[in-house]
Protein backbone atom coordinates (compact mmCIF):
# COMPACT_ATOMS: atom_id res chain seq x y z
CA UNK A 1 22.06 -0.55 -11.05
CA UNK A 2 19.86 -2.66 -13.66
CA UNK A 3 16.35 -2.70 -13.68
CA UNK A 4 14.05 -5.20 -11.79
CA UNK A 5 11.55 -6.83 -13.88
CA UNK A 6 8.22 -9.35 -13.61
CA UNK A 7 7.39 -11.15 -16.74
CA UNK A 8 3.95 -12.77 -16.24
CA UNK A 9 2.78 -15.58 -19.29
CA UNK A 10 1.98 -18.75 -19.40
CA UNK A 11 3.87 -20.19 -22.09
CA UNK A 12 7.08 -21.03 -20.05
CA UNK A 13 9.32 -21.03 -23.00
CA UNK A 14 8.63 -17.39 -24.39
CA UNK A 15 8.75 -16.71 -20.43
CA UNK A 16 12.02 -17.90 -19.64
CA UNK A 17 13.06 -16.33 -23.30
CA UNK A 18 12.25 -13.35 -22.05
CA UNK A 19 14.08 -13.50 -19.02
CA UNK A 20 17.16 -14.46 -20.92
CA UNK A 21 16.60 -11.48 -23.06
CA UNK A 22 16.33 -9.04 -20.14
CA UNK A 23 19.30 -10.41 -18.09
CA UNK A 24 21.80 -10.31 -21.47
CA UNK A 25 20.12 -7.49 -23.26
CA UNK A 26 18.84 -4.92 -20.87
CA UNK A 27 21.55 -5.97 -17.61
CA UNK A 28 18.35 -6.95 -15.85
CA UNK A 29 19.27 -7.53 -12.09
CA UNK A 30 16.26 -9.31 -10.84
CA UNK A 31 13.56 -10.89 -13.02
CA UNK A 32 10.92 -12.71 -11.68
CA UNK A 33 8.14 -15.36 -13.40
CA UNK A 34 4.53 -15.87 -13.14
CA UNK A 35 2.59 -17.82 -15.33
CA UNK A 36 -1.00 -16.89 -14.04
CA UNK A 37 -2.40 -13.32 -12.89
CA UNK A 38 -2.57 -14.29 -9.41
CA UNK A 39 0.55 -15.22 -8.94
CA UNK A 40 1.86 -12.03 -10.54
CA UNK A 41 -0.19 -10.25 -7.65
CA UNK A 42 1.48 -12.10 -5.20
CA UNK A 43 4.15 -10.59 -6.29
CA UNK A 44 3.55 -7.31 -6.97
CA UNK A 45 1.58 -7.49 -3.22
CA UNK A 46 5.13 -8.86 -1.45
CA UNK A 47 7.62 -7.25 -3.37
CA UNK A 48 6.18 -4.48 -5.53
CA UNK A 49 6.15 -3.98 -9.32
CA UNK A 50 9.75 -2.88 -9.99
CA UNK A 51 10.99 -0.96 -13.03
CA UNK A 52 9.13 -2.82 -15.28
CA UNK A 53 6.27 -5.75 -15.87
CA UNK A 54 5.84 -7.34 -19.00
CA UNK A 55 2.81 -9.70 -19.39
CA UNK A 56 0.79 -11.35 -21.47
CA UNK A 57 -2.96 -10.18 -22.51
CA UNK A 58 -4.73 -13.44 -22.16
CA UNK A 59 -3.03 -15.50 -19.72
CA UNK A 60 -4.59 -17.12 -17.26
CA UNK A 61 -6.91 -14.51 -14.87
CA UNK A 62 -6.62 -11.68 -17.02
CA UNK A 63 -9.15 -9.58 -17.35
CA UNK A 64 -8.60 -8.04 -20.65
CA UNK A 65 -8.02 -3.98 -20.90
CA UNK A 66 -9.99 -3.09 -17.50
CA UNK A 67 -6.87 -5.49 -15.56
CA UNK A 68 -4.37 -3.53 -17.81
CA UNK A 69 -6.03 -0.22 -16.27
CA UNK A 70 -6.03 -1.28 -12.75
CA UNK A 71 -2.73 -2.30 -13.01
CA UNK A 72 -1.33 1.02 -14.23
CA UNK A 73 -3.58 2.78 -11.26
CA UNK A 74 -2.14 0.18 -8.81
CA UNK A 75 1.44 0.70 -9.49
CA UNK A 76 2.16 3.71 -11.38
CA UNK A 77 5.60 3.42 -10.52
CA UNK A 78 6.57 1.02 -13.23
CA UNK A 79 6.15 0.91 -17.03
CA UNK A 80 3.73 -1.97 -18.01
CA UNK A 81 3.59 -3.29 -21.09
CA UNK A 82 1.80 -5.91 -23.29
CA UNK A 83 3.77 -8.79 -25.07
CA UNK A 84 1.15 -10.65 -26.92
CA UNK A 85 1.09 -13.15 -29.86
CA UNK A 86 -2.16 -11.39 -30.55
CA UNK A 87 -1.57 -8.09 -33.03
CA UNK A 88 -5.56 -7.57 -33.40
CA UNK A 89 -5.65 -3.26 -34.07
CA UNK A 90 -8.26 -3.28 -32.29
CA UNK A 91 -6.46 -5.04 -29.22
CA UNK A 92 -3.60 -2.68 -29.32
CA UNK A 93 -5.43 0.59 -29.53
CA UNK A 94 -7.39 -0.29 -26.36
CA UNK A 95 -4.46 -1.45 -24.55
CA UNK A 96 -2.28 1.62 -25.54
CA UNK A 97 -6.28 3.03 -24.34
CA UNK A 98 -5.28 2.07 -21.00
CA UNK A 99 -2.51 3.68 -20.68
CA UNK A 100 0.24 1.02 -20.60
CA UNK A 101 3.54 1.92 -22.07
CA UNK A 102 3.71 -0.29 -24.90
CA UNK A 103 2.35 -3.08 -27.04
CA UNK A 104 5.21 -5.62 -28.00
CA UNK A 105 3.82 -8.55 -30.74
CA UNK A 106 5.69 -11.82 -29.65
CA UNK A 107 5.57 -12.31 -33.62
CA UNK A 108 8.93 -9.75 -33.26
CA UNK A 109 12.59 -10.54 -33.77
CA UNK A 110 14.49 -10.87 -30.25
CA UNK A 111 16.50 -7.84 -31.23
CA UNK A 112 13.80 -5.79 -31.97
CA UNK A 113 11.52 -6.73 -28.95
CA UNK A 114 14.81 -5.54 -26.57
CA UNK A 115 14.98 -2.46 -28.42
CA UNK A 116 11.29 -2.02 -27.85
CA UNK A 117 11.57 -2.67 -24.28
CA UNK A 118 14.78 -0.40 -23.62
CA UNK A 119 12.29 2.37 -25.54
CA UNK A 120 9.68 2.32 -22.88
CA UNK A 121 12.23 1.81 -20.15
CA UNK A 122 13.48 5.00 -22.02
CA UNK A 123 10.25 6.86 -21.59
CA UNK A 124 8.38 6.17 -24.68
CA UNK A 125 5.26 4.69 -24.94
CA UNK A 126 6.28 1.41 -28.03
CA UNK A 127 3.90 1.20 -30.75
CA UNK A 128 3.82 -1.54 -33.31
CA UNK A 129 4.29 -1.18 -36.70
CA UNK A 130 1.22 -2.24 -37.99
CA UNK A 131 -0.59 0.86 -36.10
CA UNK A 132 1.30 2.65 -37.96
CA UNK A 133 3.39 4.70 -35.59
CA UNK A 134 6.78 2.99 -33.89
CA UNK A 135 7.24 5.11 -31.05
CA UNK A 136 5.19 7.99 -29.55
CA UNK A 137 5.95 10.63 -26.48
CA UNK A 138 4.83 9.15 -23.32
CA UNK A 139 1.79 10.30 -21.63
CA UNK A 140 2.03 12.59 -18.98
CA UNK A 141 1.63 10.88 -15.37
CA UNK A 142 1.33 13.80 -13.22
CA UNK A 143 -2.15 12.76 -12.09
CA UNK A 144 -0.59 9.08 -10.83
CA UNK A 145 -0.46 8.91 -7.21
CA UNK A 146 2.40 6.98 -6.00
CA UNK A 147 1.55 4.37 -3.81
CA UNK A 148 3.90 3.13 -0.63
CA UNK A 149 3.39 1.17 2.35
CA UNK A 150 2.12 2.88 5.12
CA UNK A 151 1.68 6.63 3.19
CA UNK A 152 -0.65 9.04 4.86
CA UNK A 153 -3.44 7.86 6.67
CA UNK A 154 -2.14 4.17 6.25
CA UNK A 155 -2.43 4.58 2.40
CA UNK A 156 -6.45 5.03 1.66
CA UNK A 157 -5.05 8.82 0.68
CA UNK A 158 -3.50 7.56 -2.43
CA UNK A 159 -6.04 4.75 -3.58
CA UNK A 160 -7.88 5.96 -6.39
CA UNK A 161 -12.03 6.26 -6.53
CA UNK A 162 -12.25 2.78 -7.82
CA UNK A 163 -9.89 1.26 -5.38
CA UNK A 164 -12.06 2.76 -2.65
CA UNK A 165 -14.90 1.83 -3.67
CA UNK A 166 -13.37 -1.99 -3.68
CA UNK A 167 -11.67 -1.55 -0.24
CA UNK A 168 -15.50 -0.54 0.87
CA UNK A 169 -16.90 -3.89 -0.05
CA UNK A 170 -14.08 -5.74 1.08
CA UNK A 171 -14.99 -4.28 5.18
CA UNK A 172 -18.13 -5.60 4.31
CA UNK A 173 -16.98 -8.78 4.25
CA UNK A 174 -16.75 -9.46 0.43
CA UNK A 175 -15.34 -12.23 -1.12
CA UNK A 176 -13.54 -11.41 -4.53
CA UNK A 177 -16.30 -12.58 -6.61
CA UNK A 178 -18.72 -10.94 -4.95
CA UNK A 179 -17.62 -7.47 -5.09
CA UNK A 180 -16.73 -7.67 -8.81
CA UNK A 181 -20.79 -8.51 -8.85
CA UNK A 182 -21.16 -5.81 -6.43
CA UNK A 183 -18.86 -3.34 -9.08
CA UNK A 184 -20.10 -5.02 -12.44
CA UNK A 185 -16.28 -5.71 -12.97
CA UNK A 186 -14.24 -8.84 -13.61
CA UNK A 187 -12.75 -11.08 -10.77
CA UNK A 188 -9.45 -10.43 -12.13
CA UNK A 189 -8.99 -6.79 -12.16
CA UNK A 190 -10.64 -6.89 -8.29
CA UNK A 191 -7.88 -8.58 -7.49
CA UNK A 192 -5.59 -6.07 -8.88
CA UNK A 193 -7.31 -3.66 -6.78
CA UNK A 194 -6.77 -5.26 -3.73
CA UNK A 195 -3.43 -5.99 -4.82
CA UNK A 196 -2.80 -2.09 -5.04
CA UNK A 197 -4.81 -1.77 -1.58
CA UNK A 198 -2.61 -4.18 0.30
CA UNK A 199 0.73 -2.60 -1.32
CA UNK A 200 -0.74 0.68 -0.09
CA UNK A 201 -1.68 -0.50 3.35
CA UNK A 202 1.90 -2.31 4.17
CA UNK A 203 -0.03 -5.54 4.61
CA UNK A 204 -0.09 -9.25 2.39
CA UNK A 205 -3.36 -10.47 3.34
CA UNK A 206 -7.27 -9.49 3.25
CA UNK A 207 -7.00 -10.54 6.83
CA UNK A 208 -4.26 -8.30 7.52
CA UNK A 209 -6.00 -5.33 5.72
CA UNK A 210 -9.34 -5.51 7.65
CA UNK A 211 -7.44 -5.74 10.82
CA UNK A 212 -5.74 -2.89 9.93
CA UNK A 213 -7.88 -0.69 9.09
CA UNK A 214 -10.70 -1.74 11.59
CA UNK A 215 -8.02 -0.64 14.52
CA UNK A 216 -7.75 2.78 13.24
């Protein structure tokens, strides 16, 4: 069975490049598009993240390395990596920081960017060569929790400290911006959060959540 991918840009011809590359290169069954961060978490709310999601560091919504953080609590499940045109050292290291699985410069050949990508799909955590190391052994993710539709007590066992703390100021009523004033984080990696909170709950809506959870 091939793997089941989201790439997530906003340059529409690297992204459909990269789809092309996936379905002939990797035997990619499914591969969906989005060109902005929300509509990646539409997604990844309906549908969940997959084997795989490949995205770019500064498209629209992104949050920088906090988003790429959430999004590896969110959905552990899948590798996440960065393809960026962007090969700032300084980018990289804090990416890799945040425990994605692999920082792939755009600037790369096709051939080498597939090879890159079967590497993480592989289990290794891709490393560019200007760090200075190619590949490296893949963190250990024994301390990810998992996180499926209604799991537990309808999923707030496997949300992590900071998705609690989100899900907390979203029963108080909470728009997005406000709680990331509330949490002195971006708008874009609270909606990662909730993102991870409605994949966890088995619901698609902030409507559906509070109802939810307000019945139990």
């Amino acid at each position: 069975m091939g793997i089941r991918a989201l790439v997530a840009d906003d340059h529409e011809l690297f992204r459909s490049g990269l789809k092309q590359l996936l379905i002939d290169t990797l035997d990619a069954d499914e591969v969906r598009e989005a060109e902005t961060l929300d509509q990646a978490l539409e997604m990844l709310t309906s549908d969940g993240a997959g084997d795989l999601v490949l995205l770019d560091l500064r498209m629209p919504g992104m949050s920088g390395v906090e988003a790429l953080s959430a999004l590896r609590d969110g959905f552990p499940d899948a590798k996440v990596a960065v393809v960026s045109a962007w090969e700032d050292r300084g980018d990289i290291l804090a990416a890799l920081g945040a425990g994605v699985h692999g920082y792939i410069p755009k600037s790369l050949p096709s051939a080498e960017i597939a090879a890159a990508i079967r590497s993480i799909l592989d289990g290794r955590i891709y490393v560019p060569q200007s760090i200075g190391r190619r590949e490296q052994g893949a963190k250990p993710d024994g301390a990810a929790a998992s996180l499926q539709p209604n799991s537990g007590a309808f999923g707030q066992d496997k949300l992590t400290g900071r998705q609690k703390e989100v899900l907390t100021e979203l029963l108080k009523g909470q728009a997005s911006k406000e709680i990331a004033r509330t949490l002195d984080i971006a708008e874009g990696t609270v909606k990662i959060h909730l993102a991870a909170i409605y994949r966890a709950l088995g619901v698609r809506t902030r409507a559906e959540a509070i109802a939810k959870l307000k019945s139990h």
